[in-house]
PDB file of N, CA and C in Angstrom:
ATOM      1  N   UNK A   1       0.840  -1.182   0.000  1.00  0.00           N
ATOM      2  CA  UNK A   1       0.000   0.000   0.000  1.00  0.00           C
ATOM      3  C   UNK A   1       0.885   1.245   0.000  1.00  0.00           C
ATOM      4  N   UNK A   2       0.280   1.829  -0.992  1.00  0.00           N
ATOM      5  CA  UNK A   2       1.012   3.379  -0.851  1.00  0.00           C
ATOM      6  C   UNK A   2       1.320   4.681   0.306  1.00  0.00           C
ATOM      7  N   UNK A   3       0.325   4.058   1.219  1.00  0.00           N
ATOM      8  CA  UNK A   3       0.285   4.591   2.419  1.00  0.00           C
ATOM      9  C   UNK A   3      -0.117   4.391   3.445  1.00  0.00           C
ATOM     10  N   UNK A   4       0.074   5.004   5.076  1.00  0.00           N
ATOM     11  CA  UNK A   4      -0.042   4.541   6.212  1.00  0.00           C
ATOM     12  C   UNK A   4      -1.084   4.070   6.482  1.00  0.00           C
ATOM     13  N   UNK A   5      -2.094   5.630   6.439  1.00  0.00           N
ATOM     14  CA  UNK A   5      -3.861   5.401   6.397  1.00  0.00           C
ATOM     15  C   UNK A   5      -4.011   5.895   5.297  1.00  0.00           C
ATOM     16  N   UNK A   6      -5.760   5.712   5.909  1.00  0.00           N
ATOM     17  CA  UNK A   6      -6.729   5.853   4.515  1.00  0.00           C
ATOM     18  C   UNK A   6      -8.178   6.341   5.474  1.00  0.00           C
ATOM     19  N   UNK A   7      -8.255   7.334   4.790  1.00  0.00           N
ATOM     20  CA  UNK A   7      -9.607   7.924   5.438  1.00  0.00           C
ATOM     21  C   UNK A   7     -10.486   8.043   4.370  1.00  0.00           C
ATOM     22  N   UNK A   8     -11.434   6.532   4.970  1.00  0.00           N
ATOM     23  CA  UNK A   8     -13.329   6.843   4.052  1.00  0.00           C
ATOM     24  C   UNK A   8     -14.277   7.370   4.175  1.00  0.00           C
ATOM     25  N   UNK A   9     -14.323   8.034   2.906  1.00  0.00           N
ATOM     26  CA  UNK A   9     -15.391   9.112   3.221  1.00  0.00           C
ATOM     27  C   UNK A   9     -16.764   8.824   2.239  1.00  0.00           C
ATOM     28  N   UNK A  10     -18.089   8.560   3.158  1.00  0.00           N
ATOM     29  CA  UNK A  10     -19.184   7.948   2.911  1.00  0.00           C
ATOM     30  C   UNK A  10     -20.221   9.223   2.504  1.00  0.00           C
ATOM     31  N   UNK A  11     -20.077   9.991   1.381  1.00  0.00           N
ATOM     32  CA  UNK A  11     -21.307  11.088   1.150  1.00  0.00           C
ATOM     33  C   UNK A  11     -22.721  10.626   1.048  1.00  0.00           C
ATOM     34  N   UNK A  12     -23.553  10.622   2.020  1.00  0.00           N
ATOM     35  CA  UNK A  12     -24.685   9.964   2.241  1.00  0.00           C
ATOM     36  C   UNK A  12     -25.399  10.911   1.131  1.00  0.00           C
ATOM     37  N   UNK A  13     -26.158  10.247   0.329  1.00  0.00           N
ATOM     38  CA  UNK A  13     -27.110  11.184  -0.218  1.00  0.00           C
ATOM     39  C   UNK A  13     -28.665  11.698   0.310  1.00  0.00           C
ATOM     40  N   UNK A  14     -28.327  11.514   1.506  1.00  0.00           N
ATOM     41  CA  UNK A  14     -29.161  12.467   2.528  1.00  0.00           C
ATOM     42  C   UNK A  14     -28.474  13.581   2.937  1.00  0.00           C
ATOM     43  N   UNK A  15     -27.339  13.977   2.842  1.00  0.00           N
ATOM     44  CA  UNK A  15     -26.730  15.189   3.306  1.00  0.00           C
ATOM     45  C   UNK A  15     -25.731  15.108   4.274  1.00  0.00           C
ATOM     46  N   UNK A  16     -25.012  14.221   4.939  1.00  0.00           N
ATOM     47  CA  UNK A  16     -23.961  14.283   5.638  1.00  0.00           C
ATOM     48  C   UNK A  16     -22.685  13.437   5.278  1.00  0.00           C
ATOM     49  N   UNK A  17     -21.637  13.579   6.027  1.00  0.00           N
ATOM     50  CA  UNK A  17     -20.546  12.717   5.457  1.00  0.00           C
ATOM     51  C   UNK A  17     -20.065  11.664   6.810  1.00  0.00           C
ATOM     52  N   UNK A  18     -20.486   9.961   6.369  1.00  0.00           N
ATOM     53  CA  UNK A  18     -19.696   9.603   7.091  1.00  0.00           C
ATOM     54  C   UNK A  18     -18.485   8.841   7.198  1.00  0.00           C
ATOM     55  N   UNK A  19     -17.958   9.157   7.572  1.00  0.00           N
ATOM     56  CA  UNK A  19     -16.313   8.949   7.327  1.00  0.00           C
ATOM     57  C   UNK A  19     -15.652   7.847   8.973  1.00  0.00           C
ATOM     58  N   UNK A  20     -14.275   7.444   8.681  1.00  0.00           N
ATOM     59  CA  UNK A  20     -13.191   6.758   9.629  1.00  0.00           C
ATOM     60  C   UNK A  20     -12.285   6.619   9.351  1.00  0.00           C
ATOM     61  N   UNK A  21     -11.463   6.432   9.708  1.00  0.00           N
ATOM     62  CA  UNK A  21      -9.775   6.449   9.512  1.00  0.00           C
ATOM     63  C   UNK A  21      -9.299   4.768   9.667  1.00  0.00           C
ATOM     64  N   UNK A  22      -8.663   4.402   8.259  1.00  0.00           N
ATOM     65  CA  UNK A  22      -8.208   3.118   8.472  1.00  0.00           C
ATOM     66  C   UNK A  22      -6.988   2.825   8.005  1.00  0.00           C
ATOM     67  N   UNK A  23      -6.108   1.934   9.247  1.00  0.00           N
ATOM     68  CA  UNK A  23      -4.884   1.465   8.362  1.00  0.00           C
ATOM     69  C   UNK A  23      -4.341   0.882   6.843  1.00  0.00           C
ATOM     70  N   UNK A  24      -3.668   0.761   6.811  1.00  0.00           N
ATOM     71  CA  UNK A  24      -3.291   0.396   5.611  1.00  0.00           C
ATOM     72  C   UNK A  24      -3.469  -1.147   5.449  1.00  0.00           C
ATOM     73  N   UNK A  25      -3.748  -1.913   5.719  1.00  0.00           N
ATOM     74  CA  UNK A  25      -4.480  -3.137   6.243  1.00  0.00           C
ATOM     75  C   UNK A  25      -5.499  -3.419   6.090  1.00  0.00           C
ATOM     76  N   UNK A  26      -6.220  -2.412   6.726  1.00  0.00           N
ATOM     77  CA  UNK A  26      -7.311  -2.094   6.713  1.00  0.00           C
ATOM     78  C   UNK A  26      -8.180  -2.126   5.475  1.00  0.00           C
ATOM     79  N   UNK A  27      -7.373  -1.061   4.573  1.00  0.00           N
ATOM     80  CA  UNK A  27      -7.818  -0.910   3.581  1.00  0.00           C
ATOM     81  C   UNK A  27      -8.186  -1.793   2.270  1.00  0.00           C
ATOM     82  N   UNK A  28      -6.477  -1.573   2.064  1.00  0.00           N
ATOM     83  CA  UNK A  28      -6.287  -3.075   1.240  1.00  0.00           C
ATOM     84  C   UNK A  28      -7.391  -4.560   1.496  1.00  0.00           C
ATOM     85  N   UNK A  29      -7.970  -5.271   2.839  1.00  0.00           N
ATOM     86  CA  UNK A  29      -8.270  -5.564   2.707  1.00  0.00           C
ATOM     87  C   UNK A  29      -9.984  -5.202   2.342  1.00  0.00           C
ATOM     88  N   UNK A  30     -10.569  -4.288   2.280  1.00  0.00           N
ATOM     89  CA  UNK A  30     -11.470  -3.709   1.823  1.00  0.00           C
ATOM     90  C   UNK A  30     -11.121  -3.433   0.121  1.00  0.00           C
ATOM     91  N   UNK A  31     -10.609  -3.733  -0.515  1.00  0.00           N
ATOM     92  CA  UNK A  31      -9.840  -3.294  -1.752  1.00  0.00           C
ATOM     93  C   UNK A  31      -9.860  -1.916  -2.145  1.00  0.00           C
ATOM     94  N   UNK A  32      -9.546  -0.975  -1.095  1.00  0.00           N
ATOM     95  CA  UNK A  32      -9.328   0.141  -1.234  1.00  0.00           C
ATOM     96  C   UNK A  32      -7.498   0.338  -1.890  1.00  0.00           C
ATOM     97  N   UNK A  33      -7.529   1.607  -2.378  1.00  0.00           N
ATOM     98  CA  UNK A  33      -6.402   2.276  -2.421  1.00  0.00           C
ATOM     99  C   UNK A  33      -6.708   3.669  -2.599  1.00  0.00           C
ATOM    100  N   UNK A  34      -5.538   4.851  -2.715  1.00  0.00           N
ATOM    101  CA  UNK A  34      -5.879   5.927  -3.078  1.00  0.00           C
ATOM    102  C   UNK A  34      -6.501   6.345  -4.073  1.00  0.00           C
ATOM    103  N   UNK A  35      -7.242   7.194  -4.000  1.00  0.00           N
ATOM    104  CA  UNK A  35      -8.018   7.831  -5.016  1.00  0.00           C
ATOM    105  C   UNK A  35      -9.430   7.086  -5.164  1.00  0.00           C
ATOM    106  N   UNK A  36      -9.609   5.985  -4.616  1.00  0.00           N
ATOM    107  CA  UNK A  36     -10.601   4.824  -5.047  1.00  0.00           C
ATOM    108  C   UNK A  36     -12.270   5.770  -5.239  1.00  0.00           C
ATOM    109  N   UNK A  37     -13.272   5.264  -5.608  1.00  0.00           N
ATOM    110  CA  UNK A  37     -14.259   5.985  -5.953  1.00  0.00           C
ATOM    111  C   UNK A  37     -15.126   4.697  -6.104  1.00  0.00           C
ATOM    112  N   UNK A  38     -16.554   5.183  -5.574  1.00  0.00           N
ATOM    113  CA  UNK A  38     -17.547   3.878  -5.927  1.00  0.00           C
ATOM    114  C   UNK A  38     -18.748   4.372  -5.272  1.00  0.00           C
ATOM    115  N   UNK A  39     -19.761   4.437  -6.411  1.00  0.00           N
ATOM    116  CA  UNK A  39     -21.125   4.606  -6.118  1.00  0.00           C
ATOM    117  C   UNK A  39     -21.780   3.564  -5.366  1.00  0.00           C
ATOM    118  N   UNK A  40     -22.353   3.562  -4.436  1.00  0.00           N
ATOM    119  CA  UNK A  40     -23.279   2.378  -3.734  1.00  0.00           C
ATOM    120  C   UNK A  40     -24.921   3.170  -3.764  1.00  0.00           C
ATOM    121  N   UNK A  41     -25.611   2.458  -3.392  1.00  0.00           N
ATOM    122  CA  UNK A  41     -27.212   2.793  -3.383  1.00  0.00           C
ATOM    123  C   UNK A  41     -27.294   3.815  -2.598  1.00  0.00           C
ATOM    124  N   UNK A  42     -26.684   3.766  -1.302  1.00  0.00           N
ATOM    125  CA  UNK A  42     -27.361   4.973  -0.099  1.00  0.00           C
ATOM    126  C   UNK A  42     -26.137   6.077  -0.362  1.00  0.00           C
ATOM    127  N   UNK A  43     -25.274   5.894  -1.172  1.00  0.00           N
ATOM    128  CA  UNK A  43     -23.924   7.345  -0.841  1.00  0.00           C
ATOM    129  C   UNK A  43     -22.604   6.917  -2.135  1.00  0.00           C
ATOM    130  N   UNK A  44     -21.896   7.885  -1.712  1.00  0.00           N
ATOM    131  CA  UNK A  44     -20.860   8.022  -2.910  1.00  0.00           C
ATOM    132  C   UNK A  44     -19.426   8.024  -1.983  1.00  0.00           C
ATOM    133  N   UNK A  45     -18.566   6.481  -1.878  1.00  0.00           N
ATOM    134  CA  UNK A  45     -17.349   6.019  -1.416  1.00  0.00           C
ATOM    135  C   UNK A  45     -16.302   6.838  -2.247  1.00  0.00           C
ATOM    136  N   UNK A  46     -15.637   7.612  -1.307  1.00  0.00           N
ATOM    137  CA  UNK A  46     -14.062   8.285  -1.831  1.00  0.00           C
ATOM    138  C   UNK A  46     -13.564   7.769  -0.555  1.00  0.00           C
ATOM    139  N   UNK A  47     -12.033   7.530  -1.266  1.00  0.00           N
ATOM    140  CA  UNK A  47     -10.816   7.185  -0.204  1.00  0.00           C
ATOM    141  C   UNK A  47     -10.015   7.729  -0.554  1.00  0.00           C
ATOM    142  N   UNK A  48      -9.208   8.337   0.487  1.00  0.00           N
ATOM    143  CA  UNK A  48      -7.639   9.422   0.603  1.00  0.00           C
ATOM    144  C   UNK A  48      -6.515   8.457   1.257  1.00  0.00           C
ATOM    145  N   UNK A  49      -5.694   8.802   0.765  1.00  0.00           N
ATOM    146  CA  UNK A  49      -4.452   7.917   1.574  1.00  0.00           C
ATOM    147  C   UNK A  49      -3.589   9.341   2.300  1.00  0.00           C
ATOM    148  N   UNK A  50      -3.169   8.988   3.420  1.00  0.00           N
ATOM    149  CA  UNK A  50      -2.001   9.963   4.144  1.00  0.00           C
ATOM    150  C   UNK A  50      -1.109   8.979   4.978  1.00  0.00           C
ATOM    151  N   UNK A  51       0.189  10.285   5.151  1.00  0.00           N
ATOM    152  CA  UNK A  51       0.990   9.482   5.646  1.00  0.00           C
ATOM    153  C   UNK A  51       1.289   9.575   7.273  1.00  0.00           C
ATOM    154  N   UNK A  52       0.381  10.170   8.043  1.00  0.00           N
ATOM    155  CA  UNK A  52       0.166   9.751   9.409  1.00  0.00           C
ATOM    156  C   UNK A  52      -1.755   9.998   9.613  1.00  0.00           C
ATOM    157  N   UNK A  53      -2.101   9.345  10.835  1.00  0.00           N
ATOM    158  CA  UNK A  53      -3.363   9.213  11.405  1.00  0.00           C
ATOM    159  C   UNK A  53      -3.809  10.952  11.561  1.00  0.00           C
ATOM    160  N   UNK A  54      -2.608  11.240  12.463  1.00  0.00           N
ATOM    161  CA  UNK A  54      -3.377  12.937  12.419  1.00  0.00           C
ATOM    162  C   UNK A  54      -3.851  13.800  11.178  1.00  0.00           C
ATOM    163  N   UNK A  55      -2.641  13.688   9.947  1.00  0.00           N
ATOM    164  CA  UNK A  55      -3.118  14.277   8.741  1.00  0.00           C
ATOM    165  C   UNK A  55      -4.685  13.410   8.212  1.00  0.00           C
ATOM    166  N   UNK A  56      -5.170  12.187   8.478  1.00  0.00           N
ATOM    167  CA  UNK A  56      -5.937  12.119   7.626  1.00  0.00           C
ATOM    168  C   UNK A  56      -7.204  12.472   8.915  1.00  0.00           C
ATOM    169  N   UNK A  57      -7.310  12.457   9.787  1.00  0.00           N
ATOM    170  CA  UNK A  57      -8.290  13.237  10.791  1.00  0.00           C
ATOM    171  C   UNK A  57      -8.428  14.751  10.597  1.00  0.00           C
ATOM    172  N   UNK A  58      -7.250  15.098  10.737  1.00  0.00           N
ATOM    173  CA  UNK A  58      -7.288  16.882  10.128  1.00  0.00           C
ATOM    174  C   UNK A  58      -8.474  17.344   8.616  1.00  0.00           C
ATOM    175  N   UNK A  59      -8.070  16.222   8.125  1.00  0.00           N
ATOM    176  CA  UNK A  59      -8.512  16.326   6.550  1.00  0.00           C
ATOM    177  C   UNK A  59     -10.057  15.958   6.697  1.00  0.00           C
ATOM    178  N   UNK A  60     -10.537  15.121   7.764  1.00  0.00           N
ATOM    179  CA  UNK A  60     -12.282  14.917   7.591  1.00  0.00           C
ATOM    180  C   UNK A  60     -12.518  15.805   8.531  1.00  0.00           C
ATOM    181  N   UNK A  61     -12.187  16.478   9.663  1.00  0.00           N
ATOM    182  CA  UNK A  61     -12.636  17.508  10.657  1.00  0.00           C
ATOM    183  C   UNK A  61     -12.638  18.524   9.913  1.00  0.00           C
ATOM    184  N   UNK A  62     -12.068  18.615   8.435  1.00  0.00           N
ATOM    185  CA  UNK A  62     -12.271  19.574   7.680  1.00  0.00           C
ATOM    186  C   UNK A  62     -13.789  19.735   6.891  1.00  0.00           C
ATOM    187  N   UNK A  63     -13.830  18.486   6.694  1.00  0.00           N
ATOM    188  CA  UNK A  63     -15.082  18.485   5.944  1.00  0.00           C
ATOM    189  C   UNK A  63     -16.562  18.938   6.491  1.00  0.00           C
ATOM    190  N   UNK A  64     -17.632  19.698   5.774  1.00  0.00           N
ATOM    191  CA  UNK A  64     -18.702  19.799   6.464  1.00  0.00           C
ATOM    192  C   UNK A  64     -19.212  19.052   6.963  1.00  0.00           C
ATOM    193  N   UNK A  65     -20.354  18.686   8.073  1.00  0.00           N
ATOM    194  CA  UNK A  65     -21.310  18.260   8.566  1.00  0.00           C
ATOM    195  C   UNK A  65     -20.630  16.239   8.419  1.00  0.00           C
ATOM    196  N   UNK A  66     -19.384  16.213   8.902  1.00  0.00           N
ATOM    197  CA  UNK A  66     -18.387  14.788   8.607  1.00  0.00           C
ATOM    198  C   UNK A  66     -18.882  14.695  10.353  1.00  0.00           C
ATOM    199  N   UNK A  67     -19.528  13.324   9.903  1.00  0.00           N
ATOM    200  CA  UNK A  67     -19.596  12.536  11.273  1.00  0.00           C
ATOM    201  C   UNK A  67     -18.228  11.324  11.408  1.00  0.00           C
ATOM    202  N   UNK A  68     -17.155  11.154  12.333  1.00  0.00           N
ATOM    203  CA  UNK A  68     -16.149  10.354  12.361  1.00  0.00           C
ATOM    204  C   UNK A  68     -16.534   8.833  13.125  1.00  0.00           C
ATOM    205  N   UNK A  69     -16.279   8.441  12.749  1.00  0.00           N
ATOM    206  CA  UNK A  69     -16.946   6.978  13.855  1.00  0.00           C
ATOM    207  C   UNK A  69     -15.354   6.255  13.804  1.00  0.00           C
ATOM    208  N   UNK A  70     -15.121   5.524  14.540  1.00  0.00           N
ATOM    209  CA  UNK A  70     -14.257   5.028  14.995  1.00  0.00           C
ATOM    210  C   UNK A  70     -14.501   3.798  16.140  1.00  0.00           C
TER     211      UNK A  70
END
């Protein structure tokens, strides 16, 4: 994997974002990587890769109305 984490971000098409922060492990086994993209029925899957936990938390506390679950 190209990187440490990976923070998914779930655009509900009701209006909020929910998102979590996952290792690189994590991901991969989800067949994520960077940049990944995928429409599902209830929302629209984007994944970011960074190279520590704080940068990719910084990056969804950025986002509007981003609920974090963990």
């Amino acid at each position: 994997m190209e990187y440490l984490y990976y923070a998914e971000q779930k655009y509900m098409y009701t209006g909020y974002v929910e998102a979590r922060i996952l290792t690189a492990q994590e991901a991969e086994s989800l067949g994520y990587e960077d940049g990944y993209v995928e429409s599902r029925d209830n929302c629209k899957v984007y994944v970011d890769g960074f190279d520590s936990e704080m940068d990719a938390r910084k990056h969804l506390e950025d986002l509007t109305d981003c609920h974090i679950i963990n």
